[in-house]
C-alpha atoms as a PDB file:
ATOM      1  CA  UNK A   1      -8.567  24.749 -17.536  1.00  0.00           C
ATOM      2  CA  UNK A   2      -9.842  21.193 -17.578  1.00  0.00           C
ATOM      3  CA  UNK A   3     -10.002  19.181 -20.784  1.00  0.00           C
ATOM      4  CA  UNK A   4     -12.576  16.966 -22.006  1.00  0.00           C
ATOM      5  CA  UNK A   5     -11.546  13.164 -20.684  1.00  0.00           C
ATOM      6  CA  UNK A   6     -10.532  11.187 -23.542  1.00  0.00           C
ATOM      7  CA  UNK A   7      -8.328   9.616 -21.517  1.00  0.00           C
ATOM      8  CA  UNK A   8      -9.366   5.797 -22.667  1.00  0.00           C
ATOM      9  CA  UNK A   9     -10.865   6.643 -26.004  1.00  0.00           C
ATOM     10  CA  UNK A  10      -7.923   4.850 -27.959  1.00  0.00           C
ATOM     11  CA  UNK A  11      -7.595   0.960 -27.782  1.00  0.00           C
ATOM     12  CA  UNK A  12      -4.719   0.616 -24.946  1.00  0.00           C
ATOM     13  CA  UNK A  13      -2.254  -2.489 -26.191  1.00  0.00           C
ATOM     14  CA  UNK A  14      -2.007  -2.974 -22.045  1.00  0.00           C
ATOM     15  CA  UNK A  15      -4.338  -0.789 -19.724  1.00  0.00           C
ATOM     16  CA  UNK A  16      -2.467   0.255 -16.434  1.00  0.00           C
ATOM     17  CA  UNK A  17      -3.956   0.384 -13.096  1.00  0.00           C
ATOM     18  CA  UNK A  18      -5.304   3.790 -12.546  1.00  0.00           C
ATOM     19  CA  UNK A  19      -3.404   6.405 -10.841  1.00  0.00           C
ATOM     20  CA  UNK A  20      -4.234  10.488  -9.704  1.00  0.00           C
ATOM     21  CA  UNK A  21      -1.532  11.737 -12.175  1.00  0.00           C
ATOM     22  CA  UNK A  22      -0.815  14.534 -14.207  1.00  0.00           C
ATOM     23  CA  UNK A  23      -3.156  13.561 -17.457  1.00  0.00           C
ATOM     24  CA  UNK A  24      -5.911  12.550 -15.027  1.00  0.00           C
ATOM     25  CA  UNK A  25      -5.490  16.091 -13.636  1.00  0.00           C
ATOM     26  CA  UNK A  26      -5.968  17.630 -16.823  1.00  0.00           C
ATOM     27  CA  UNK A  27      -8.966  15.760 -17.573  1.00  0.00           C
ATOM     28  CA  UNK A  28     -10.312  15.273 -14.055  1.00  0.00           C
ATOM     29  CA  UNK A  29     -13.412  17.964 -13.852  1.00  0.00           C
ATOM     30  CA  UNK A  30     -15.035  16.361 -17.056  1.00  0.00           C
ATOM     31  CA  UNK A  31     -13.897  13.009 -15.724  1.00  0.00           C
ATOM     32  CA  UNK A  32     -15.977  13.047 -12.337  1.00  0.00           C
ATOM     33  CA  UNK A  33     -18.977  14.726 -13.909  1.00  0.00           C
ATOM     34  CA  UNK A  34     -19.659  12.014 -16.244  1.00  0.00           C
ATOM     35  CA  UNK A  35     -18.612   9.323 -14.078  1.00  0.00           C
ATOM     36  CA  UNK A  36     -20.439   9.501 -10.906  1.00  0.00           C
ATOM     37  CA  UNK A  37     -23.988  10.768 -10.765  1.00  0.00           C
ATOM     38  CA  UNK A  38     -24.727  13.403  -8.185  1.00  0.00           C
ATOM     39  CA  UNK A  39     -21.571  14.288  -7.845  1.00  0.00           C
ATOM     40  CA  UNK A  40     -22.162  18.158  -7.615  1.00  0.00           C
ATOM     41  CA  UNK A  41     -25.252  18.058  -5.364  1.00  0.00           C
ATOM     42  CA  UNK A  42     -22.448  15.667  -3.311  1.00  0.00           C
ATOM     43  CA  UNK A  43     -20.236  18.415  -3.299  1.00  0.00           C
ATOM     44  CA  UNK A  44     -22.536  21.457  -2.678  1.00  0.00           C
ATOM     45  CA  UNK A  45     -24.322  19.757   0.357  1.00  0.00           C
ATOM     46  CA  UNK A  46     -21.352  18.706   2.332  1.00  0.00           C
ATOM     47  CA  UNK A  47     -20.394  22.147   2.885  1.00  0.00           C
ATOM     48  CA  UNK A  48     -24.343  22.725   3.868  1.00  0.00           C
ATOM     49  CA  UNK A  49     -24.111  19.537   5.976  1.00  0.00           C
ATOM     50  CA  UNK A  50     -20.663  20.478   7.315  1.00  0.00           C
ATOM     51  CA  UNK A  51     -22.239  23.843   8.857  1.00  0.00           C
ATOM     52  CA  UNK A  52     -24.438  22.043  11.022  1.00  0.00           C
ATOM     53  CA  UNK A  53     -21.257  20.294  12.915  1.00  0.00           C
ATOM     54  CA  UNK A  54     -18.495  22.580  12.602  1.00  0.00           C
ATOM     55  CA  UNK A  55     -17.380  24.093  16.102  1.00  0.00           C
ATOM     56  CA  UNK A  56     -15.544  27.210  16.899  1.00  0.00           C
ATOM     57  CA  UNK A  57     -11.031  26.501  17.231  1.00  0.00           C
ATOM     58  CA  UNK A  58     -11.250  22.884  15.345  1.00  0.00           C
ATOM     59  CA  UNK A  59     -10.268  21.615  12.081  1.00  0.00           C
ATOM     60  CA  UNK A  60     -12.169  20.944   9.137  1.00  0.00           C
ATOM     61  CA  UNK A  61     -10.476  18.276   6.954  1.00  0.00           C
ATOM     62  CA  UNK A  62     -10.824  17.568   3.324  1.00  0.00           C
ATOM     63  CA  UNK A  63      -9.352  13.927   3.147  1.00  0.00           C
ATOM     64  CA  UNK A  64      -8.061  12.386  -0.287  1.00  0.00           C
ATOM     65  CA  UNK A  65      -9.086  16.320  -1.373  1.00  0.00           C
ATOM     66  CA  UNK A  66      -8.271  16.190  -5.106  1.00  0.00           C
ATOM     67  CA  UNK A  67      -8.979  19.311  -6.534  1.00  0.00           C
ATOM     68  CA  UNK A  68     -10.085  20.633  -3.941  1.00  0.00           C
ATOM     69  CA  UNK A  69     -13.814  20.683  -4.591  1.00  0.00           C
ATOM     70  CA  UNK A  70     -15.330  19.800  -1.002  1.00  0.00           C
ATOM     71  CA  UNK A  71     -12.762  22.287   0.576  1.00  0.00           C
ATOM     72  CA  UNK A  72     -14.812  24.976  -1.428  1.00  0.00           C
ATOM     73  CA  UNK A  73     -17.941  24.241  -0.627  1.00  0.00           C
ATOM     74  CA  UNK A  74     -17.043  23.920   3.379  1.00  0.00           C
ATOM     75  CA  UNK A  75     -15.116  27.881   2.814  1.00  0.00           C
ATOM     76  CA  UNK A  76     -18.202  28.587   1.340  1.00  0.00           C
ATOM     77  CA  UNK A  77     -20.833  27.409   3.485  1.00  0.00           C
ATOM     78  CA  UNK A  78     -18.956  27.418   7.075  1.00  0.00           C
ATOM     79  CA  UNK A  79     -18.988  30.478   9.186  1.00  0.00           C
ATOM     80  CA  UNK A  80     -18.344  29.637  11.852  1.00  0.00           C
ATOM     81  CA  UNK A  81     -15.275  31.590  14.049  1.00  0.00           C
ATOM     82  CA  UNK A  82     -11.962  30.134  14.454  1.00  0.00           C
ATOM     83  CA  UNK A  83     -12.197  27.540  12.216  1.00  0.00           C
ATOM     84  CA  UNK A  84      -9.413  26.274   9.902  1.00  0.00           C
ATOM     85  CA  UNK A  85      -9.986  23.945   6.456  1.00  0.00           C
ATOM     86  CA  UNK A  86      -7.124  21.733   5.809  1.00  0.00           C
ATOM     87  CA  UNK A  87      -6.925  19.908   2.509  1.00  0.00           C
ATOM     88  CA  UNK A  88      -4.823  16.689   1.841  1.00  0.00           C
ATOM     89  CA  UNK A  89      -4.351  14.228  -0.870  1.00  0.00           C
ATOM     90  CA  UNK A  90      -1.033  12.700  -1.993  1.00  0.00           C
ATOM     91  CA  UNK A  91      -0.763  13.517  -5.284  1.00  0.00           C
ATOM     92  CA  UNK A  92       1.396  16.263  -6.477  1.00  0.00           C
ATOM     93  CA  UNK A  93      -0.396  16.933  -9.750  1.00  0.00           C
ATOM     94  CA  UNK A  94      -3.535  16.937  -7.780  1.00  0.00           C
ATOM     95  CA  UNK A  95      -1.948  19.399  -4.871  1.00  0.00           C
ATOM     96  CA  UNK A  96      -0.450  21.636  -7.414  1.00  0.00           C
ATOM     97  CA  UNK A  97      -3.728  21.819  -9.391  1.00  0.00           C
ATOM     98  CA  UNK A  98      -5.824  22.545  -6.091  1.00  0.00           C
ATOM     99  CA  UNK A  99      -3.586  24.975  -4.753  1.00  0.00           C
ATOM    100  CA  UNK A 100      -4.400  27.094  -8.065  1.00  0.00           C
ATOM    101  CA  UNK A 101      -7.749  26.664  -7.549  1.00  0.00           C
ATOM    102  CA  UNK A 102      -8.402  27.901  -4.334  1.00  0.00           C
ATOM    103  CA  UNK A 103      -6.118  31.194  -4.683  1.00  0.00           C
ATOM    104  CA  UNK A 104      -8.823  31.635  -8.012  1.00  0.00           C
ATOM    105  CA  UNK A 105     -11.467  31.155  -5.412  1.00  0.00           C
ATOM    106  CA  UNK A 106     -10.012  33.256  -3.018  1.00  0.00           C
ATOM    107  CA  UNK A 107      -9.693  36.291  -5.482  1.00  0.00           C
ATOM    108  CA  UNK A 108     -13.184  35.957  -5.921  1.00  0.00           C
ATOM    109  CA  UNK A 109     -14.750  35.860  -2.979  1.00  0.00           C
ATOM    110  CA  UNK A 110     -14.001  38.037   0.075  1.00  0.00           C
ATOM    111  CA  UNK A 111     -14.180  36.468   3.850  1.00  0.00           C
ATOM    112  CA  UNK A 112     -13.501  33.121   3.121  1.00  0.00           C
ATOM    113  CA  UNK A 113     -12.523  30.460   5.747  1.00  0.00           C
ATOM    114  CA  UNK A 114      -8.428  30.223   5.875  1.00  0.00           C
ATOM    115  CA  UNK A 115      -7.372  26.907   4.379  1.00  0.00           C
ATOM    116  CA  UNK A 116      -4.127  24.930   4.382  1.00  0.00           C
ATOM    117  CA  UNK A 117      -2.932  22.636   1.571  1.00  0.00           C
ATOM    118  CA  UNK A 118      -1.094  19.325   1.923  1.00  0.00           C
ATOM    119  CA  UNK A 119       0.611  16.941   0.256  1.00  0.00           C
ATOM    120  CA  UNK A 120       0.595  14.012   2.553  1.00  0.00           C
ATOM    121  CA  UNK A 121      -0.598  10.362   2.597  1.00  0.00           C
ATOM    122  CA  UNK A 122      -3.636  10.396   5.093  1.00  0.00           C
ATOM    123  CA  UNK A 123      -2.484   7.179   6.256  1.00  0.00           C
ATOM    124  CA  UNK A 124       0.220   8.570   8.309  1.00  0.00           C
ATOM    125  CA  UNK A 125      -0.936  12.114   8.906  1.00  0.00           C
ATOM    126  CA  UNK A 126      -1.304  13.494  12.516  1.00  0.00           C
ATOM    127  CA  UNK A 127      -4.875  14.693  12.866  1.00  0.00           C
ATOM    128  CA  UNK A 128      -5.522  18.137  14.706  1.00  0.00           C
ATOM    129  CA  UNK A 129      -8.921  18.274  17.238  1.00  0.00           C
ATOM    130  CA  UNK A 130     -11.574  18.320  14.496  1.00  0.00           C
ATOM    131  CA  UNK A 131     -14.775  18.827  14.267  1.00  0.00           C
ATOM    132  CA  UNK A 132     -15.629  17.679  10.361  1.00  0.00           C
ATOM    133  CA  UNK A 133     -13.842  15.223   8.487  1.00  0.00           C
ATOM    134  CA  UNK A 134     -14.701  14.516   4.732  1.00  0.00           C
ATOM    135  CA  UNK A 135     -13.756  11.644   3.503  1.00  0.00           C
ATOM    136  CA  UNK A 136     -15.159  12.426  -0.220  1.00  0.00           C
ATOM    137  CA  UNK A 137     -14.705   9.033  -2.401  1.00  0.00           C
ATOM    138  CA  UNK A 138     -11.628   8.726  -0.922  1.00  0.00           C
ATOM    139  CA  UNK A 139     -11.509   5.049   1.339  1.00  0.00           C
ATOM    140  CA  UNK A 140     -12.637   3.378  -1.594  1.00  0.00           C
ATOM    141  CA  UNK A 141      -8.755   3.401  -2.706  1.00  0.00           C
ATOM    142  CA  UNK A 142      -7.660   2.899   0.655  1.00  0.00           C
ATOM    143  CA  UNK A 143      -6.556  -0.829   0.974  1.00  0.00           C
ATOM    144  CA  UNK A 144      -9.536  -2.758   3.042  1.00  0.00           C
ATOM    145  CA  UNK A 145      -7.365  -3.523   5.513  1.00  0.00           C
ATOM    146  CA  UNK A 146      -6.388  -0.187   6.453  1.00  0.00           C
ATOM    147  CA  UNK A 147      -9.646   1.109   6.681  1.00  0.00           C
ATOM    148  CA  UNK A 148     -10.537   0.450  10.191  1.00  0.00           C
ATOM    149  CA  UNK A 149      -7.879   2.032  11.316  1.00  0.00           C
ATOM    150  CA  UNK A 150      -7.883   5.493   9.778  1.00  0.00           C
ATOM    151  CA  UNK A 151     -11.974   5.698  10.682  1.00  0.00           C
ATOM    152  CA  UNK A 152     -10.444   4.651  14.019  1.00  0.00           C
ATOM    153  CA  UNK A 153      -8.300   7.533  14.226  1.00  0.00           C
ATOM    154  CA  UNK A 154     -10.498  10.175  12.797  1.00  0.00           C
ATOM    155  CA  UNK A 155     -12.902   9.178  15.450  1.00  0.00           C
ATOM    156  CA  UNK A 156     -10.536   9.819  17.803  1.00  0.00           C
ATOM    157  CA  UNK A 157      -9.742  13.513  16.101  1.00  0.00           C
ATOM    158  CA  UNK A 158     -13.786  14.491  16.548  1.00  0.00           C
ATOM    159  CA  UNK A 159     -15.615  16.637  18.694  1.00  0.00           C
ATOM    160  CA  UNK A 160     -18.656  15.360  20.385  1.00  0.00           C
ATOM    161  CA  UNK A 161     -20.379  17.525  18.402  1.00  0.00           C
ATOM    162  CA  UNK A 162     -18.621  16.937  14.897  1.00  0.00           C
ATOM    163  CA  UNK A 163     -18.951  14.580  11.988  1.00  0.00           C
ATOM    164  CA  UNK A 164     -17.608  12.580   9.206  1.00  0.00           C
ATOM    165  CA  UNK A 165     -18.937  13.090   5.971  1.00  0.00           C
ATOM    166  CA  UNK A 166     -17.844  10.020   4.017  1.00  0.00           C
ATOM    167  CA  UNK A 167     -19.088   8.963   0.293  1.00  0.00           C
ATOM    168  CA  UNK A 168     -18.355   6.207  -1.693  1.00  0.00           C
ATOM    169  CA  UNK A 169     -19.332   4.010  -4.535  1.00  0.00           C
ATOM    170  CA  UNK A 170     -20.645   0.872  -2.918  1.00  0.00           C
ATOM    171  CA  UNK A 171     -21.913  -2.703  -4.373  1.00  0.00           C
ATOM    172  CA  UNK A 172     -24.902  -4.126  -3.598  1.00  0.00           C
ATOM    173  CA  UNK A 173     -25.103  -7.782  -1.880  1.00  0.00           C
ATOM    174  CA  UNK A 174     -28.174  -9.140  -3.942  1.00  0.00           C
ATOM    175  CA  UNK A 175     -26.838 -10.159  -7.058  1.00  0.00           C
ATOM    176  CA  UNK A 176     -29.956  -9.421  -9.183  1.00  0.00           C
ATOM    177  CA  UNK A 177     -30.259  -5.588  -7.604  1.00  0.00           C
ATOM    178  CA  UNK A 178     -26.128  -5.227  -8.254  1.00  0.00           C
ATOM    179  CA  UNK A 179     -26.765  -5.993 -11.686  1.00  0.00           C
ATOM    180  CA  UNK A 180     -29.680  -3.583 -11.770  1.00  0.00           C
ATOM    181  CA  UNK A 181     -27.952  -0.846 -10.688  1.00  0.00           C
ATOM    182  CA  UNK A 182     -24.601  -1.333 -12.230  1.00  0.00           C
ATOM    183  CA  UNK A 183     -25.984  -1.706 -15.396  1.00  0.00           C
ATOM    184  CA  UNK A 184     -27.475   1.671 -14.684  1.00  0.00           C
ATOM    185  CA  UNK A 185     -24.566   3.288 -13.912  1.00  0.00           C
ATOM    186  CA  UNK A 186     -23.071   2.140 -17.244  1.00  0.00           C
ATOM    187  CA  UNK A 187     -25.964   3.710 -18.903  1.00  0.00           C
ATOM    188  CA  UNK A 188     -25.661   7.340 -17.048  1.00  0.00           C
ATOM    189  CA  UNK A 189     -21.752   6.671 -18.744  1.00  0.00           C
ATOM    190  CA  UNK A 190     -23.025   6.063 -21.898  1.00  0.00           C
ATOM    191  CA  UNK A 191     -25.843   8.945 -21.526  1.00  0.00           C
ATOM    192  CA  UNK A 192     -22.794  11.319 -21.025  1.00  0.00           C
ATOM    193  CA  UNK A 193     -20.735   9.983 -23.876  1.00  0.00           C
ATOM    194  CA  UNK A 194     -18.881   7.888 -23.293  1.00  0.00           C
ATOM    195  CA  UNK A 195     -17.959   4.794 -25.426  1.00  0.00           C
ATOM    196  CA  UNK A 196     -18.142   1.083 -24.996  1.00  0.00           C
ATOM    197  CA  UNK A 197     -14.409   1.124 -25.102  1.00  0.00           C
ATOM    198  CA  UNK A 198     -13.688   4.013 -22.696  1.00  0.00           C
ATOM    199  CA  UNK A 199     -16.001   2.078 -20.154  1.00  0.00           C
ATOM    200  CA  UNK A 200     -14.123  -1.149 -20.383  1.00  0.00           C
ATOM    201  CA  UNK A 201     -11.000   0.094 -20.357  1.00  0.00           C
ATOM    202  CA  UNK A 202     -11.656   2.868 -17.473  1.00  0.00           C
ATOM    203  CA  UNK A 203     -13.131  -0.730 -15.395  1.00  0.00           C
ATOM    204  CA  UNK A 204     -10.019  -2.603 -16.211  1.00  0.00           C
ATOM    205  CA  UNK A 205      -7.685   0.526 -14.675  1.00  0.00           C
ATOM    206  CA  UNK A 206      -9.828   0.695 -11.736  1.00  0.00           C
ATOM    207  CA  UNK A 207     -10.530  -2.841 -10.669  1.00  0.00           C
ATOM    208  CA  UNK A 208      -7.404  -3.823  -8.454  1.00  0.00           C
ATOM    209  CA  UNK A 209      -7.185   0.351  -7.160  1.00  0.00           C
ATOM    210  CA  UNK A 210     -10.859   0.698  -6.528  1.00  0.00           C
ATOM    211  CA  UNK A 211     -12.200  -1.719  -4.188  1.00  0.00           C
ATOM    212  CA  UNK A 212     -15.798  -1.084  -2.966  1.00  0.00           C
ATOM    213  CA  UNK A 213     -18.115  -2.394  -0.156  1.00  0.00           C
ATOM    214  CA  UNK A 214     -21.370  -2.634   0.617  1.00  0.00           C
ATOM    215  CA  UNK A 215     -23.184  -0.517   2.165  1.00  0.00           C
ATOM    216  CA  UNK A 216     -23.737  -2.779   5.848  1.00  0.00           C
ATOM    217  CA  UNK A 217     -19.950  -3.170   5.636  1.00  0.00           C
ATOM    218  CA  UNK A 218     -19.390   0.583   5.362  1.00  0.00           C
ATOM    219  CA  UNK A 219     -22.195   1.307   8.471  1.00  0.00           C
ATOM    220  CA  UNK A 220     -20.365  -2.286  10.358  1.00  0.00           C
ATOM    221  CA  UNK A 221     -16.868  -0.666  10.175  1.00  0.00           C
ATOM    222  CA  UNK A 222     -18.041   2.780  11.339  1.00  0.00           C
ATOM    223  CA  UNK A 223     -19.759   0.996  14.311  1.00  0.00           C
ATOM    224  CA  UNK A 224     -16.648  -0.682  15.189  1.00  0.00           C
ATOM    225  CA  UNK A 225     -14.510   2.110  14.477  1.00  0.00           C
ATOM    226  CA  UNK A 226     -16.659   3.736  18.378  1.00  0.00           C
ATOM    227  CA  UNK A 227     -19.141   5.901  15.744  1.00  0.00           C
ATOM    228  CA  UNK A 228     -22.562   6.198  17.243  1.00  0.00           C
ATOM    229  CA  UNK A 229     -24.684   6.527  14.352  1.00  0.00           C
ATOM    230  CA  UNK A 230     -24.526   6.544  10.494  1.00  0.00           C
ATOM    231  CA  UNK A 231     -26.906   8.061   8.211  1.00  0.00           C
ATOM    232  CA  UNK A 232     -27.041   8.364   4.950  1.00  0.00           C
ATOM    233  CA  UNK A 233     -28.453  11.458   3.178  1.00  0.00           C
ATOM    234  CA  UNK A 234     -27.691  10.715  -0.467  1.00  0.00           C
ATOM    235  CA  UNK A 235     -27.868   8.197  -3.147  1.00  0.00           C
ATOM    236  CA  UNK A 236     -27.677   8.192  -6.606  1.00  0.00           C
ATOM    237  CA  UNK A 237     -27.698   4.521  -8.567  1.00  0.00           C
ATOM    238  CA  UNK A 238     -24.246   2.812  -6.797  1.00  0.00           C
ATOM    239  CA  UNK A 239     -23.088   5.927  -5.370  1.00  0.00           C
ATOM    240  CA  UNK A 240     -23.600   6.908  -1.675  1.00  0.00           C
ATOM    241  CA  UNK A 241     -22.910  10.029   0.810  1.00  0.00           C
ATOM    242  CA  UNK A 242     -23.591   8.925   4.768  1.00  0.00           C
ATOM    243  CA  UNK A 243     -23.076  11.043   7.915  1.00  0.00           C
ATOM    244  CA  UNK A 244     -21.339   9.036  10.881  1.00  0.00           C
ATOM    245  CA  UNK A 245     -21.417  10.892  14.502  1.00  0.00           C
ATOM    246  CA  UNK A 246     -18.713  10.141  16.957  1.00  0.00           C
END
């Protein structure tokens, strides 16, 4: 069961850079909910969006997966035949957590899409002939210069007829609307509970592991990366969900 994230609730004498491990695990349900704003009408859609694109004998990937909560909604929502859902992130605690949740899903629900879980760095991982690829707030802690290339390659992994589904906290390039927004974001922190101190100290963990881009720097790299169009169908404050077609 998930505890309530307290994670940064006592002073920390030297806050360490943030990292998917076993606490934030624990704590990692509550965490996301009352961090990033929309998260579960995120979550829910892309496995309506992923529907539309899915194709019969490809796979459906769950990139940088955590718990598993996008691979859900896609065995939910996808019926298509002959597909398979493969989940990866790389780390353990995350894996093992995942893996418990979708045999608790499975027991409850009866013709589910198969699914296979990974523990693998998608940096180096050989991508089957795919026909969605979720990327679910997942470059964002892929270093910058790396990202080219694994859009590059998952471009190459798509059907014709496929997508990637790719969210992400971005910035905004006009200081005065960056501001805005980010000082809205802190308020939706603060409306769900969280303390001045949890906030700075959550910033400091995630500033040199979480580096974000704009949103023309996101649509620029698709472009280059041989995507024909991006589109996106969500935002909430600095948070974004955009669908890029091969």
């Amino acid at each position: 069961m998930s505890e309530p994230d307290r994670l940064f609730a006592q002073p920390h004498a030297r806050v360490t850079d943030f990292a998917f491990n076993e606490d934030v695990v624990r704590v990692f349900p509550d965490m996301i909910k009352r961090s990033v704003p929309g998260y579960a009408t995120i979550v829910e859609n892309l496995g309506v969006i992923a529907a539309q694109f899915a194709q019969p004998k490809t796979a459906l990937y769950d990139l940088g997966c955590s718990l598993g909560a996008v691979s859900q909604s896609l065995r939910r929502h996808v019926q298509q035949d002959a597909v398979k859902i493969v989940a990866v992130d790389n780390s353990p605690a995350m894996i093992e957590r995942c893996r418990e949740y979708m045999a608790a899903q499975s027991a409850m629900y009866e013709q589910l899409q198969p699914i296979e879980i990974i523990e693998a760095d998608i940096l180096n991982l050989q991508l089957e002939p795919s026909s969605v690829i979720a990327l679910n707030f997942t470059l964002q802690f892929i270093v910058p210069e790396k990202r080219l290339g694994i859009l590059q390659r998952i471009h190459h992994a798509l059907h014709p007829k496929g997508a990637l589904l790719i969210s992400e906290k971005v910035r905004f390039e006009e200081s005065t609307e960056q501001m805005l927004i980010g000082d809205l974001h802190i308020a939706f922190k603060r409306a769900n509970g969280y303390s001045e101190l949890e906030i700075a100290q959550k910033r400091s963990a995630l500033e040199n592991v979480m580096l974000i881009d704009s949103i023309n720097v996101h649509r620029e790299r698709l472009l280059e990366a041989g995507f024909s169009s991006v589109t996106p169908w969500f935002q909430c404050f600095n948070f974004i969900s955009l669908i890029a077609r091969p």
